[in-house]
C-alpha atoms as a PDB file:
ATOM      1  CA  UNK A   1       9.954 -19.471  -2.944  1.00  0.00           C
ATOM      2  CA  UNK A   2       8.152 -16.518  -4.397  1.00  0.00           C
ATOM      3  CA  UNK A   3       4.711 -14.997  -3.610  1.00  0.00           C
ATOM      4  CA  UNK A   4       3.294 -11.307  -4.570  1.00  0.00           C
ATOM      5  CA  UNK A   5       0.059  -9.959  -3.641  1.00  0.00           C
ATOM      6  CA  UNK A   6      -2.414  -7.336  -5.987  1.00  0.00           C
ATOM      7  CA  UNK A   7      -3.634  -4.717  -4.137  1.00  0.00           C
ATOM      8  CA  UNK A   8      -6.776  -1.915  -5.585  1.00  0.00           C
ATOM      9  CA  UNK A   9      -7.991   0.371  -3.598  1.00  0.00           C
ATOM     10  CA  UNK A  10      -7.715   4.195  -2.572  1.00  0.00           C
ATOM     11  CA  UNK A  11      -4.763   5.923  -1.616  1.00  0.00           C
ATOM     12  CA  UNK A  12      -5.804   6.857   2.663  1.00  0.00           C
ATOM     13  CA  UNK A  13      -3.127   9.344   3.084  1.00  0.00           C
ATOM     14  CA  UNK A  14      -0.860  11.567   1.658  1.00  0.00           C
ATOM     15  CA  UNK A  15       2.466   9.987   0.462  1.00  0.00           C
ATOM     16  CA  UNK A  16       5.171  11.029   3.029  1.00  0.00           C
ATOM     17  CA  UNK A  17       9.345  10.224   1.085  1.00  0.00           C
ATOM     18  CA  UNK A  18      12.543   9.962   3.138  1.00  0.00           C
ATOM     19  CA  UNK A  19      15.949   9.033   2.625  1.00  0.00           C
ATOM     20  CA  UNK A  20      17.425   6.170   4.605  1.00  0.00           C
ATOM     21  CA  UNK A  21      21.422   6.302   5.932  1.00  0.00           C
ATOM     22  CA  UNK A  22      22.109   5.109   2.525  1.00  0.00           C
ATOM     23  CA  UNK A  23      20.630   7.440   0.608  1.00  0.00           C
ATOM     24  CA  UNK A  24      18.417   5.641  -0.688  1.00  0.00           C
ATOM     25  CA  UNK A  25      14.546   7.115  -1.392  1.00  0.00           C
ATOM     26  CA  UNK A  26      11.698   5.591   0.737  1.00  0.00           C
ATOM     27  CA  UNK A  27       7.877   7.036   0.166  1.00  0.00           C
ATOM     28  CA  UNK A  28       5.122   5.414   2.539  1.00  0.00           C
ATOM     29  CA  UNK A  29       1.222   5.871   1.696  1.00  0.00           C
ATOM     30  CA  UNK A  30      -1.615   3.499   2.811  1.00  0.00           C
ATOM     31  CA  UNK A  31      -3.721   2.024   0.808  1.00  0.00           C
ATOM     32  CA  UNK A  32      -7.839   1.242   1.703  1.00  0.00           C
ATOM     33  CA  UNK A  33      -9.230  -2.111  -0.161  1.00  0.00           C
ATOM     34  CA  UNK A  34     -12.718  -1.876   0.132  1.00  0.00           C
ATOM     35  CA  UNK A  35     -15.303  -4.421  -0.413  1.00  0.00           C
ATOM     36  CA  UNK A  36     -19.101  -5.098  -0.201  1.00  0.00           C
ATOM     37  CA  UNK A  37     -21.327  -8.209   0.358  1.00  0.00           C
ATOM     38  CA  UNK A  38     -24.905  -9.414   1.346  1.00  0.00           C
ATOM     39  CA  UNK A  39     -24.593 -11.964   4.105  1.00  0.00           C
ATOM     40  CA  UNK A  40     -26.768 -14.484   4.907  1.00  0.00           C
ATOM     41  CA  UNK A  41     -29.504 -12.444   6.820  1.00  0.00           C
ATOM     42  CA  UNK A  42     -29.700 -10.284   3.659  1.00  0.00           C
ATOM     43  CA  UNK A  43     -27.963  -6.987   5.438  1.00  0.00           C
ATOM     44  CA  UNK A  44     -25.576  -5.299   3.508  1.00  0.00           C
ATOM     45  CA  UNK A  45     -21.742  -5.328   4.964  1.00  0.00           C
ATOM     46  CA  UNK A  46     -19.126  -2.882   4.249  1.00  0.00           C
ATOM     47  CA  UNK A  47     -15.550  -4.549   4.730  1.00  0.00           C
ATOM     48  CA  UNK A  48     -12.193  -2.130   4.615  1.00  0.00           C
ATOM     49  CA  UNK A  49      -8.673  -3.413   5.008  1.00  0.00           C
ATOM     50  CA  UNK A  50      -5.987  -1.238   5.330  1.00  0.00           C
ATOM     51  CA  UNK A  51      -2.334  -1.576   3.643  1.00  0.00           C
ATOM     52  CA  UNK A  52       0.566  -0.062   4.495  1.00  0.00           C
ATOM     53  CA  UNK A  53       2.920   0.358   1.194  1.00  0.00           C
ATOM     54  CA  UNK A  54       6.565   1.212   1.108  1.00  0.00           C
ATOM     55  CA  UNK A  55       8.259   1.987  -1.970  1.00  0.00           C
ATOM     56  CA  UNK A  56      11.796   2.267  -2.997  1.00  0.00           C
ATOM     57  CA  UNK A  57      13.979   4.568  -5.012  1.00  0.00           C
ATOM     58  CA  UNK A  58      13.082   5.661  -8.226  1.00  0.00           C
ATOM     59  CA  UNK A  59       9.033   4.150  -7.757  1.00  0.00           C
ATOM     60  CA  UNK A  60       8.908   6.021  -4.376  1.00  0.00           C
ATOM     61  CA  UNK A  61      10.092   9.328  -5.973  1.00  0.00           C
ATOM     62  CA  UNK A  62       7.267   8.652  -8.610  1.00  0.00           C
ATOM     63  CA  UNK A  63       4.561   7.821  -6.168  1.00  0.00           C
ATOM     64  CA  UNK A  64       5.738  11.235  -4.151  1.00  0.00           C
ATOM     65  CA  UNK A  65       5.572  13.472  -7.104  1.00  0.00           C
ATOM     66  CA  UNK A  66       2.184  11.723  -8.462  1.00  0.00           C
ATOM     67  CA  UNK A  67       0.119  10.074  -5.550  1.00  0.00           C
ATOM     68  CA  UNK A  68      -2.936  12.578  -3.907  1.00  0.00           C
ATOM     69  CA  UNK A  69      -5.146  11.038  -0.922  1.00  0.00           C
ATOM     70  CA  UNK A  70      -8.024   9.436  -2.324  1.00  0.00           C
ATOM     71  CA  UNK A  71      -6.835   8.009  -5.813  1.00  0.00           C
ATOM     72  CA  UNK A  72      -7.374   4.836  -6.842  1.00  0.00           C
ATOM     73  CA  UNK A  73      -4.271   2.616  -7.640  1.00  0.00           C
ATOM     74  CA  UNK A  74      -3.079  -0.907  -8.381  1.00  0.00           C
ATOM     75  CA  UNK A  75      -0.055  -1.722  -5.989  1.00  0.00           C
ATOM     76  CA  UNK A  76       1.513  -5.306  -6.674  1.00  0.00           C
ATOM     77  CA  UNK A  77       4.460  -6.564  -4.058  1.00  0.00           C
ATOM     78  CA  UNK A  78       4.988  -8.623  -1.625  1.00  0.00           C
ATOM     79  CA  UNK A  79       3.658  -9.273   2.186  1.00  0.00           C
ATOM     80  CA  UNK A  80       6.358  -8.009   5.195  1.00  0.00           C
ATOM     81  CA  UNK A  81       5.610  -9.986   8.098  1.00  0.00           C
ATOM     82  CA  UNK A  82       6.208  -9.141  11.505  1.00  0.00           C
ATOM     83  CA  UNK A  83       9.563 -10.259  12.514  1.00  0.00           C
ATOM     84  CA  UNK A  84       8.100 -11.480  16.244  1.00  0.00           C
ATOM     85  CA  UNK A  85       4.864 -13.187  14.881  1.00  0.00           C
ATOM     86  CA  UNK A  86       5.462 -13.789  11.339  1.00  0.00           C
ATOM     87  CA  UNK A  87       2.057 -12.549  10.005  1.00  0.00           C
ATOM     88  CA  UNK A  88       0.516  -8.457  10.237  1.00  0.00           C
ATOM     89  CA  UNK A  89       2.086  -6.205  12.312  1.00  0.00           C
ATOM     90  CA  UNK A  90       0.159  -5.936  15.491  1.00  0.00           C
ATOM     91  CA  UNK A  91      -0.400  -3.069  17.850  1.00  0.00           C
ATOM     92  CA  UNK A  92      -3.034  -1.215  20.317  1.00  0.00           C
ATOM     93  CA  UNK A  93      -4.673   1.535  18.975  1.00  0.00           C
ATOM     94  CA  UNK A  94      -5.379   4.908  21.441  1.00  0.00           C
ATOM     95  CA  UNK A  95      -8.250   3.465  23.188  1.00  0.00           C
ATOM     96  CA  UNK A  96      -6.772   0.137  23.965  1.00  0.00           C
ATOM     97  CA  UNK A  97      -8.034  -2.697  21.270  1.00  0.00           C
ATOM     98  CA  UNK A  98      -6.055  -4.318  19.251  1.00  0.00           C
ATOM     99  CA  UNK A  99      -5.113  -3.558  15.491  1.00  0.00           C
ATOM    100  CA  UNK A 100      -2.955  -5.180  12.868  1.00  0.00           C
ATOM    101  CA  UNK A 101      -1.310  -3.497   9.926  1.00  0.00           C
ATOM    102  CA  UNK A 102      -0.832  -5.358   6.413  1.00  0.00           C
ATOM    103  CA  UNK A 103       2.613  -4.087   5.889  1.00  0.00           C
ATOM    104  CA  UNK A 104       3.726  -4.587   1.293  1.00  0.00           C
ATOM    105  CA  UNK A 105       6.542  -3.685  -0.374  1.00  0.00           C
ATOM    106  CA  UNK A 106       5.059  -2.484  -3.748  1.00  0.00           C
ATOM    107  CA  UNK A 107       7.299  -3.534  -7.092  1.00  0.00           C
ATOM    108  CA  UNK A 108       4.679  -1.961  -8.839  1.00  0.00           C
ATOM    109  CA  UNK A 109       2.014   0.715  -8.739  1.00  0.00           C
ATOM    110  CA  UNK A 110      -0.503   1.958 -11.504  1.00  0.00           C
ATOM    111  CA  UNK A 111      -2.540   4.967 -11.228  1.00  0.00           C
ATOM    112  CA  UNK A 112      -5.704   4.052 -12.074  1.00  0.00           C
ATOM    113  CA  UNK A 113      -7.243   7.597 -12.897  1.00  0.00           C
ATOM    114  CA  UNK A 114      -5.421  10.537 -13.451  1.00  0.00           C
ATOM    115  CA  UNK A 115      -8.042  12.556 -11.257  1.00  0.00           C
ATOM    116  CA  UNK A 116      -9.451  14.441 -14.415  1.00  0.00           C
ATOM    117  CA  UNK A 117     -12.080  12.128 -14.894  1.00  0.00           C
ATOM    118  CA  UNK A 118     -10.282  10.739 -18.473  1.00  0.00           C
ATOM    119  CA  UNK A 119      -9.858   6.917 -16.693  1.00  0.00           C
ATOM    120  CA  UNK A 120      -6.329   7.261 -17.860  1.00  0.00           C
ATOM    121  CA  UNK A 121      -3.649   4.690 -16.007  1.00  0.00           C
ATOM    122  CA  UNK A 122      -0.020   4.644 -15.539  1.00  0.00           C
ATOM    123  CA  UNK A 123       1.939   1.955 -14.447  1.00  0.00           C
ATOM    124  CA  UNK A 124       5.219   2.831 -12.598  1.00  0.00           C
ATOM    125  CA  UNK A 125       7.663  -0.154 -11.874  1.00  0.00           C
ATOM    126  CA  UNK A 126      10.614  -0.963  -9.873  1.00  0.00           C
ATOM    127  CA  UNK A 127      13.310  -1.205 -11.956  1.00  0.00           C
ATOM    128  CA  UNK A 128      16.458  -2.499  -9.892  1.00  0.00           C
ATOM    129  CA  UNK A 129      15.930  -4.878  -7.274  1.00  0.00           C
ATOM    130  CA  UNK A 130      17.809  -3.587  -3.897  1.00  0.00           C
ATOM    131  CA  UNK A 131      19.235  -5.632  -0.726  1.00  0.00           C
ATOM    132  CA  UNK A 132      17.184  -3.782   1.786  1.00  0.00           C
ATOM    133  CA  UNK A 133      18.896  -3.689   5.251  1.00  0.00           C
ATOM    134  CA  UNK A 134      15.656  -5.019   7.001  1.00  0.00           C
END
């Protein structure tokens, strides 16, 4: 079974790399989709979804060197569910409500933009495939 999911939005937060016991690289940034409709009573909505994107060696080196809050990028990988529930991860935010997180494993990520107003694009892409120990 296979299944991959395309993701555009804005970059929410500045990318912050580690290094797992292995040595391996690790860079986390989230992502904002954003989208806008009319509904049915004519008022405009504003809809964001947040994404929460992991890469992995060399790609999360790139997107540490290269990704700034607030650029636009492609991200294509694949859904992480929640090991309890099997879908977003869920958790209570300060004030008490709810909140779930979209968690993806990127394979790829383009820069749409290279912030110098050109509309330039580079795609970045995984190049090994790694047995992750989660």
């Amino acid at each position: 079974m296979f299944h991959t999911i395309l993701i555009v939005g804005n970059v929410g937060r500045e990318p912050e790399m580690r290094y797992i016991a292995t040595g391996q690289a690790v860079t986390s940034f989230s992502v904002a989709a954003n989208r806008q409709y009319t509904n049915k009573d004519g008022e405009t909505v504003k809809e964001t979804i947040w994404f929460r994107i992991s890469t992995w060696e060399k790609l999360a080196e790139t997107c540490n060197a290269y990704l700034k809050k607030g650029q636009k990028v492609l991200v294509e990988g694949r859904l992480v569910p929640d090991l309890e529930t099997g879908g977003p991860r869920l958790w209570k935010r300060q004030d008490g409500t709810m909140a779930a997180s979209f968690e993806v494993t990127a394979s790829t990520v383009r820069f749409l933009g290279s912030g110098n107003g050109n509309g330039a694009s580079t795609e970045v892409e995984e190049t090994e495939t790694a047995d992750l120990p989660f």
